[in-house]
C-alpha atoms as a PDB file:
ATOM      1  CA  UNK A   1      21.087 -16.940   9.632  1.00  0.00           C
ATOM      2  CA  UNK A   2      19.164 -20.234  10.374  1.00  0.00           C
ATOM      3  CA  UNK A   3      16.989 -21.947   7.916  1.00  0.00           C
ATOM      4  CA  UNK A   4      14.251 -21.499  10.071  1.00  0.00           C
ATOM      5  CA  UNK A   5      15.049 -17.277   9.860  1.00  0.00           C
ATOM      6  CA  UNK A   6      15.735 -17.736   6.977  1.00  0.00           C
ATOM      7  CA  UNK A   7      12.068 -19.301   5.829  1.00  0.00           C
ATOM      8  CA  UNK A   8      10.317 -17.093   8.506  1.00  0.00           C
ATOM      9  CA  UNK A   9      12.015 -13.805   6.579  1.00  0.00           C
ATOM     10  CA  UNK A  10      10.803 -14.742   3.199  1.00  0.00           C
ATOM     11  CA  UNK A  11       7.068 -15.134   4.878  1.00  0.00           C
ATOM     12  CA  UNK A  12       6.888 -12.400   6.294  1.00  0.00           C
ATOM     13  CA  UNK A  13       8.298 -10.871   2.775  1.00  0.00           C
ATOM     14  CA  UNK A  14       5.356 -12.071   0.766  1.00  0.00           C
ATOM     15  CA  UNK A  15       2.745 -11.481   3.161  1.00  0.00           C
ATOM     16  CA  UNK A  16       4.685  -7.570   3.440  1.00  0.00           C
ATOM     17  CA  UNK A  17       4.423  -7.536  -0.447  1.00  0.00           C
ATOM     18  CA  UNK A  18       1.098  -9.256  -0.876  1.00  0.00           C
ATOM     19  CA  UNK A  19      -0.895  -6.512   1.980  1.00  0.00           C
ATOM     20  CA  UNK A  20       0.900  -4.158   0.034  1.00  0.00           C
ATOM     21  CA  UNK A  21      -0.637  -4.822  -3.215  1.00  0.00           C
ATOM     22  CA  UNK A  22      -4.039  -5.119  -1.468  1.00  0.00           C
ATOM     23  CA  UNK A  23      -4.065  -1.757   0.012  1.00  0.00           C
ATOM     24  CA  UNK A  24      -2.783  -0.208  -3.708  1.00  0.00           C
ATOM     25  CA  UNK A  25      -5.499  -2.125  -5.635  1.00  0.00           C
ATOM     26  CA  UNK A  26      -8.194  -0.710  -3.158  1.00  0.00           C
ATOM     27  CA  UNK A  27      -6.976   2.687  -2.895  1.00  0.00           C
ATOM     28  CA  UNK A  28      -6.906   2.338  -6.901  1.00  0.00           C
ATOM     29  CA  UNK A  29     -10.673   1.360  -6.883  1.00  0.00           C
ATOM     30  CA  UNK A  30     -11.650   4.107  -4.100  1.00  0.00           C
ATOM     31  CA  UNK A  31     -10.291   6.847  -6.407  1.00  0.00           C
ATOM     32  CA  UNK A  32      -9.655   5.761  -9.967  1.00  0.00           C
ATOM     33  CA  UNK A  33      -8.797   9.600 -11.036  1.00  0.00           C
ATOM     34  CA  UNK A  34      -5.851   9.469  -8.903  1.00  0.00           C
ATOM     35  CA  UNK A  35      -2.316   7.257 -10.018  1.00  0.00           C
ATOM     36  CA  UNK A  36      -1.357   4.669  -7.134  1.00  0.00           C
ATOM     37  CA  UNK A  37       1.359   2.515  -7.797  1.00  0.00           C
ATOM     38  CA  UNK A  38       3.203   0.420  -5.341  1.00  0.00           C
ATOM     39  CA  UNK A  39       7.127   0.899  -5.041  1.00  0.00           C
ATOM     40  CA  UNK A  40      10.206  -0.593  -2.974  1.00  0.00           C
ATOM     41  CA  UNK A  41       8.618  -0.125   0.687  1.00  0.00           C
ATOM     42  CA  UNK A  42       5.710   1.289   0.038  1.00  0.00           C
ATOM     43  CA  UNK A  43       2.849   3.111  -2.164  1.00  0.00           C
ATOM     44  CA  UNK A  44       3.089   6.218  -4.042  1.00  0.00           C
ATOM     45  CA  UNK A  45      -0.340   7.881  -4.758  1.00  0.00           C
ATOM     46  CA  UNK A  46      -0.059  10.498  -7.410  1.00  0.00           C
ATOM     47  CA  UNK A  47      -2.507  13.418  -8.669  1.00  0.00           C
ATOM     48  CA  UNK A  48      -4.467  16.332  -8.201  1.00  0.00           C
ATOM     49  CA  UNK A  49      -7.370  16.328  -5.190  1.00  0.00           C
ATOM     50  CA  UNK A  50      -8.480  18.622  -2.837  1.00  0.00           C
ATOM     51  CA  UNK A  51      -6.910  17.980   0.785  1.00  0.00           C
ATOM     52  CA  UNK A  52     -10.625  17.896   2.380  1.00  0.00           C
ATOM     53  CA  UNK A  53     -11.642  15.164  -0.519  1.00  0.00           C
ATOM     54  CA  UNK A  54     -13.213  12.411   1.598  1.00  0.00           C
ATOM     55  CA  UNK A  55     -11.347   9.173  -0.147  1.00  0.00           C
ATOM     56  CA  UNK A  56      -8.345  11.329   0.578  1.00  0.00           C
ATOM     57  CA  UNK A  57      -8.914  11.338   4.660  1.00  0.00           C
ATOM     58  CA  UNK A  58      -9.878   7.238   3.833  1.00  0.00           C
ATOM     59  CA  UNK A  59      -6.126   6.996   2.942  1.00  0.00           C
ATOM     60  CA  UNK A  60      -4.850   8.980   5.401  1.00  0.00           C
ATOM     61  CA  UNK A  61      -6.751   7.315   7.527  1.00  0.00           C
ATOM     62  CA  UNK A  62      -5.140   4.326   6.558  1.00  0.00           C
ATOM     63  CA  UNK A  63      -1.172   5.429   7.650  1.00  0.00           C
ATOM     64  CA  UNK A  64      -2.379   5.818  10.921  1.00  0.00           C
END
């Protein structure tokens, strides 16, 4: 891979990793009773809700 790749990759890695933690810390303020935690590829969101809570359609919202 080129240097240039090479550099571009590793942006695009932090800014992947850096939205990431973003969008876990502010689901983790919107509802503090459920566990978020942020994972290889993604975010896992962990606990008991009701499917029609509203800050539940926020994060679903969200995937979109």
């Amino acid at each position: 891979m080129l240097t240039i790749e090479r550099k571009g990759a590793a942006i695009a890695d932090r800014a992947r990793d850096a939205a990431v933690a973003r969008l876990a810390a502010r689901i983790g303020a919107e509802a503090p009773d459920l566990d978020v935690s942020v994972e290889e590829g993604g975010i896992a969101i962990t606990g008991r809700r009701v499917l029609s809570d509203p800050r539940l359609v926020w994060i679903g919202s969200l995937a979109r």
